[in-house]
PDB file of N, CA and C in Angstrom:
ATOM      1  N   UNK A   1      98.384 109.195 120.397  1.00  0.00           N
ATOM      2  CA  UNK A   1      98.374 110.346 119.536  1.00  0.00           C
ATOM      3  C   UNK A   1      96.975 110.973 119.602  1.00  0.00           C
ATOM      4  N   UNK A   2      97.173 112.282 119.728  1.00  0.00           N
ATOM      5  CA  UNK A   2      95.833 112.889 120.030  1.00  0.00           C
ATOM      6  C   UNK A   2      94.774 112.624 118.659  1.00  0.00           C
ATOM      7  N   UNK A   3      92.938 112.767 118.725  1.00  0.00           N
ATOM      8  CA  UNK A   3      92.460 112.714 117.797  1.00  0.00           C
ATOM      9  C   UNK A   3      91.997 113.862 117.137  1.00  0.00           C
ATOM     10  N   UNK A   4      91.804 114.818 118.183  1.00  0.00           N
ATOM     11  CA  UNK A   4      91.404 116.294 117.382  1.00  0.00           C
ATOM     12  C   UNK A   4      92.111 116.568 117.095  1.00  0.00           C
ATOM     13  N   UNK A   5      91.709 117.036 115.589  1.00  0.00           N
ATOM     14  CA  UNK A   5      93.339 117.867 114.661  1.00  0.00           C
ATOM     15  C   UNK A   5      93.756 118.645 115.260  1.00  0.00           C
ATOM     16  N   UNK A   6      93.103 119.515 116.093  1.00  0.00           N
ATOM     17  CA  UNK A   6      94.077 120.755 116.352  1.00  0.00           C
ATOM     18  C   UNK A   6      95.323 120.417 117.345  1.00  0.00           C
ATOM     19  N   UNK A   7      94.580 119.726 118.538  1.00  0.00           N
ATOM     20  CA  UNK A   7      95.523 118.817 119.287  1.00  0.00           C
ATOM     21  C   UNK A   7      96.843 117.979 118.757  1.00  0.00           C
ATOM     22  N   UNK A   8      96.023 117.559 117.577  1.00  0.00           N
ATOM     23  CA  UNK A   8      97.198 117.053 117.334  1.00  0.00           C
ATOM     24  C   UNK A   8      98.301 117.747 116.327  1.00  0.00           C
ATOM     25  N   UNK A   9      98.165 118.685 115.704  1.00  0.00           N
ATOM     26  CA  UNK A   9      98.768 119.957 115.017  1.00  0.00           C
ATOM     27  C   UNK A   9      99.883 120.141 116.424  1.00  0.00           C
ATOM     28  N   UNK A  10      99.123 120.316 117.422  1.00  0.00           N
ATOM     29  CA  UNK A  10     100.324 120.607 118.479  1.00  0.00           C
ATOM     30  C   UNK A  10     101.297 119.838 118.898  1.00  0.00           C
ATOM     31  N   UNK A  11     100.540 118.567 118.915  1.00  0.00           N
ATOM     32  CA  UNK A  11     101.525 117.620 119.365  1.00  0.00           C
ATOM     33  C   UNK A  11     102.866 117.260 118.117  1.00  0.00           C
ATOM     34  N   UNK A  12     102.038 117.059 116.892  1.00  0.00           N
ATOM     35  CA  UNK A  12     103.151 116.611 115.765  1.00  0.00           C
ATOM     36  C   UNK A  12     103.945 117.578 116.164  1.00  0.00           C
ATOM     37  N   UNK A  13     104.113 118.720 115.740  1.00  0.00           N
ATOM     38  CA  UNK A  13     104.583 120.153 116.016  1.00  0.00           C
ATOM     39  C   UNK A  13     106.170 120.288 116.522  1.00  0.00           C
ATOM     40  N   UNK A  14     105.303 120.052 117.916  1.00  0.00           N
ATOM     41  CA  UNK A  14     106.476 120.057 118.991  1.00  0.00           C
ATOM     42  C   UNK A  14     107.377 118.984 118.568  1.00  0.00           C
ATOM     43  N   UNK A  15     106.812 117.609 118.230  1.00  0.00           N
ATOM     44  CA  UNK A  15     107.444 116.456 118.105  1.00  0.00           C
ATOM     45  C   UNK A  15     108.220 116.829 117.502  1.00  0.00           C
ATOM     46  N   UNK A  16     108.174 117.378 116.474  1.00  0.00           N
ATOM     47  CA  UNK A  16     109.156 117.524 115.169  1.00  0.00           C
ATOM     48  C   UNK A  16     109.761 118.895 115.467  1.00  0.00           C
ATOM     49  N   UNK A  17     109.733 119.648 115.995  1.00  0.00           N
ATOM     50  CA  UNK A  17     110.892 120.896 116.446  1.00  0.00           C
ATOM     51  C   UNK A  17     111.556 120.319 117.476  1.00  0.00           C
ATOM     52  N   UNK A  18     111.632 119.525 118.568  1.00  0.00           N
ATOM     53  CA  UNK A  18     112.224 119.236 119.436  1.00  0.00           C
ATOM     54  C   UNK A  18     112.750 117.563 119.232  1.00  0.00           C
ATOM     55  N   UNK A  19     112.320 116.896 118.694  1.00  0.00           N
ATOM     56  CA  UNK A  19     113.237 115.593 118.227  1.00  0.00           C
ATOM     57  C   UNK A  19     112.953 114.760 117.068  1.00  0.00           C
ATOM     58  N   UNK A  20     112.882 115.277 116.114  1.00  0.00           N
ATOM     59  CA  UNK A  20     112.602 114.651 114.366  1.00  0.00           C
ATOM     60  C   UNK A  20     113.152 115.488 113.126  1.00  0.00           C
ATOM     61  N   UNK A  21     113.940 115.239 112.317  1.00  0.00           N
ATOM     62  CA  UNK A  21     114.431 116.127 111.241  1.00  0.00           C
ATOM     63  C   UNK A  21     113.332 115.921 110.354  1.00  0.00           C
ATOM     64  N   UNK A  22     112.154 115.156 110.127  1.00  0.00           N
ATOM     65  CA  UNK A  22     111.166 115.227 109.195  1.00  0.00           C
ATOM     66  C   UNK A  22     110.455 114.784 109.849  1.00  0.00           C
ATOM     67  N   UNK A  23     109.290 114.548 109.112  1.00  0.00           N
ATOM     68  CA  UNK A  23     107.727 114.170 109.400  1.00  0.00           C
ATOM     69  C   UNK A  23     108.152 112.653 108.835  1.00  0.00           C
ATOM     70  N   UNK A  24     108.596 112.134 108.050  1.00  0.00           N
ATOM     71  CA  UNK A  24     108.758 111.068 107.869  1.00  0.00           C
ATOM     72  C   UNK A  24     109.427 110.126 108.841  1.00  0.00           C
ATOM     73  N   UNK A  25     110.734 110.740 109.414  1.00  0.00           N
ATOM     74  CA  UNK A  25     111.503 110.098 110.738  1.00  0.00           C
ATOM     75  C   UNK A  25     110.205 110.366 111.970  1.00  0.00           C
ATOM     76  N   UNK A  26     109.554 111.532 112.277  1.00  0.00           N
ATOM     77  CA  UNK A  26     108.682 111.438 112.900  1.00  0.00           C
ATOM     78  C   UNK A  26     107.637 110.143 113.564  1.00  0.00           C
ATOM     79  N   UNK A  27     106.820 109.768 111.712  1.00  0.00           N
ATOM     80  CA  UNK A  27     106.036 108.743 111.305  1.00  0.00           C
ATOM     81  C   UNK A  27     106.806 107.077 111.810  1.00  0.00           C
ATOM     82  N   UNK A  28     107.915 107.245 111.223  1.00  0.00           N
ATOM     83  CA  UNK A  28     108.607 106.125 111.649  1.00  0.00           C
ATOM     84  C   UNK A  28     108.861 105.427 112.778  1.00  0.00           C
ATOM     85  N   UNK A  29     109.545 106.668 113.722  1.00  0.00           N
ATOM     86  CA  UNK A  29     109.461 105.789 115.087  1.00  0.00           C
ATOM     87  C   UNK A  29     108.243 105.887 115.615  1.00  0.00           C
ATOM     88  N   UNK A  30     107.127 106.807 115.534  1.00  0.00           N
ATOM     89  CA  UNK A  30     105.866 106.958 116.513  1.00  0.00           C
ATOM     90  C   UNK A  30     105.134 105.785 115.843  1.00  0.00           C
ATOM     91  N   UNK A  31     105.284 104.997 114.686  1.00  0.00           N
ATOM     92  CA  UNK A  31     104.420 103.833 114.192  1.00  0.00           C
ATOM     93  C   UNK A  31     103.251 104.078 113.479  1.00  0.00           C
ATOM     94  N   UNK A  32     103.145 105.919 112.885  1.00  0.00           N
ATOM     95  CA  UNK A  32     102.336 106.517 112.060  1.00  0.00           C
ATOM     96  C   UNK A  32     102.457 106.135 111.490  1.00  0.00           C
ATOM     97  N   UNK A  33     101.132 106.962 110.304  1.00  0.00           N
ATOM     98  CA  UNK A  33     100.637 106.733 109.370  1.00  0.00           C
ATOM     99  C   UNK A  33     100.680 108.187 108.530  1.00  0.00           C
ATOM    100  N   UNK A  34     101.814 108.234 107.502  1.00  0.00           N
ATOM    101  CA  UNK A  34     101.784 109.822 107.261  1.00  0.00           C
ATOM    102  C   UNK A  34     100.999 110.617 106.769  1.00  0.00           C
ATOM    103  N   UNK A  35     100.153 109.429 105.852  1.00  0.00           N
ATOM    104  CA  UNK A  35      98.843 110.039 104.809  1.00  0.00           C
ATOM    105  C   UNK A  35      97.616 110.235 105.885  1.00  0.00           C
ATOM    106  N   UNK A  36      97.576 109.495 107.052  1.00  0.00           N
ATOM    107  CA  UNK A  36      96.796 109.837 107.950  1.00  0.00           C
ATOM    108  C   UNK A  36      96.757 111.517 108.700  1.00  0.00           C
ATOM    109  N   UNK A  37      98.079 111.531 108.986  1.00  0.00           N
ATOM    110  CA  UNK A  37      98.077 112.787 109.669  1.00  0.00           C
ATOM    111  C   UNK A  37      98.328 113.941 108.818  1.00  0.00           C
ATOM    112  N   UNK A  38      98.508 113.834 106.870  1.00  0.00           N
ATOM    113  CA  UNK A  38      98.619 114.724 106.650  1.00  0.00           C
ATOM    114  C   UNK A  38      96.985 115.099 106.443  1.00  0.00           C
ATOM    115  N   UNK A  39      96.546 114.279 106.127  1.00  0.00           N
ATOM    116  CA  UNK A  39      95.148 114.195 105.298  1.00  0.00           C
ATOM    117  C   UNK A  39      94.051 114.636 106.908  1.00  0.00           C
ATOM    118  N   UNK A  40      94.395 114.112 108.017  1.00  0.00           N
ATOM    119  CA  UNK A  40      93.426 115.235 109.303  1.00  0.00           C
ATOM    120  C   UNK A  40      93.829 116.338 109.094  1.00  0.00           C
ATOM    121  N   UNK A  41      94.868 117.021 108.967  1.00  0.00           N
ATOM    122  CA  UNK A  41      95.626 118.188 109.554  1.00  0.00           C
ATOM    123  C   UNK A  41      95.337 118.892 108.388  1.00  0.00           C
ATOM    124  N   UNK A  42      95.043 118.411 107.559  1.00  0.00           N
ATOM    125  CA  UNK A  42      94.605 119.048 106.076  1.00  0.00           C
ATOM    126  C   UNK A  42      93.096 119.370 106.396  1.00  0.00           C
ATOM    127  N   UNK A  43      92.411 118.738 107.055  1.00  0.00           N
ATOM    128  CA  UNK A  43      90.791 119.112 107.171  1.00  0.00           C
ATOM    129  C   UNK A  43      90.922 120.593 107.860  1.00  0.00           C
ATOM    130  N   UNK A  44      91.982 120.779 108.802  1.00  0.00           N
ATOM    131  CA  UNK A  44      91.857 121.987 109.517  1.00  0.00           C
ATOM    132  C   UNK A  44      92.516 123.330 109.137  1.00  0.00           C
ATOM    133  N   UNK A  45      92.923 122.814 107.615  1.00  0.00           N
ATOM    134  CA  UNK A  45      93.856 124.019 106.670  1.00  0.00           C
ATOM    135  C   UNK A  45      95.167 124.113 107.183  1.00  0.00           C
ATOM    136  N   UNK A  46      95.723 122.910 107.795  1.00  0.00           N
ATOM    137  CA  UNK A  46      97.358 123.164 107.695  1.00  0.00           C
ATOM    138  C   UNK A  46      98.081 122.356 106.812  1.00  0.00           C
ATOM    139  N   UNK A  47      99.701 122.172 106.060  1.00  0.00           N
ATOM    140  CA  UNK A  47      99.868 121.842 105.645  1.00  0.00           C
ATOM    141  C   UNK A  47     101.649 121.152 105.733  1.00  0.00           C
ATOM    142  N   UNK A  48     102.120 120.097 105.479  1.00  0.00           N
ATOM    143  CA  UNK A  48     103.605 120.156 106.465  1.00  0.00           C
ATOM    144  C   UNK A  48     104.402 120.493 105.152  1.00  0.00           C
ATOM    145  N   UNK A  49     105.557 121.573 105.728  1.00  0.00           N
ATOM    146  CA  UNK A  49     106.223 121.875 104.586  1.00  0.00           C
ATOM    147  C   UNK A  49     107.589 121.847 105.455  1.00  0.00           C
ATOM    148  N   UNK A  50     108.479 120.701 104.328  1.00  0.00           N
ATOM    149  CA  UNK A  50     109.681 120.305 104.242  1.00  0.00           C
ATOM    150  C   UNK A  50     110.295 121.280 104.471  1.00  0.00           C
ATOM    151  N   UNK A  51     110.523 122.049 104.241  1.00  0.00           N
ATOM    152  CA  UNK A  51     111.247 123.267 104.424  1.00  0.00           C
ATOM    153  C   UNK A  51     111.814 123.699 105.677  1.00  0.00           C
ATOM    154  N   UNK A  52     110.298 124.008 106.696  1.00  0.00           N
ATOM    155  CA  UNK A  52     110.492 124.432 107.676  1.00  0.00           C
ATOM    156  C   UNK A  52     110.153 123.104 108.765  1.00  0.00           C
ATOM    157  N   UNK A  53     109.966 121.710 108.340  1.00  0.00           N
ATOM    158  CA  UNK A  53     109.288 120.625 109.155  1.00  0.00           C
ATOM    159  C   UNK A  53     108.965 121.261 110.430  1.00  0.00           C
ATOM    160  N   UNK A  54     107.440 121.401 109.764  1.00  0.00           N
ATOM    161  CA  UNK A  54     106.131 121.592 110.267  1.00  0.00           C
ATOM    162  C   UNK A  54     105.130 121.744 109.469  1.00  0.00           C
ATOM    163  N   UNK A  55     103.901 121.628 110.717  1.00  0.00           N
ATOM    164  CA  UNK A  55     102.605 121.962 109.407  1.00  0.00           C
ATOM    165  C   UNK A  55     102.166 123.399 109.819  1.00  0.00           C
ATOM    166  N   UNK A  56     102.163 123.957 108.575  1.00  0.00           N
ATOM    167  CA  UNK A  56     101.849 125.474 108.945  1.00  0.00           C
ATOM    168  C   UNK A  56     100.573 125.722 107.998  1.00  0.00           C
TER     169      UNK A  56
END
């Protein structure tokens, strides 16, 4: 999993438009950590919203 947020903004991203109905199923099989990746992705002002699963 990438370490620069932005990088990894892209990678979750895709992950989750192309094979994850949440960030949580996401977290699950990749062996994340969700408070991890919300809390980077938060340093760079994005935020994941259920809604649209993604971080926007």
């Amino acid at each position: 999993m990438p370490k620069d947020p932005i990088m990894l903004l892209s990678y979750v991203n895709t992950q989750l438009r192309d094979h994850y109905s949440s960030l949580d199923d996401f977290c699950a099989a990749e062996g994340a950590v969700k408070s991890e990746i919300v809390q980077k992705l938060a340093s760079v002002n994005y935020e994941y919203s259920d809604k649209e699963n993604r971080f926007i």
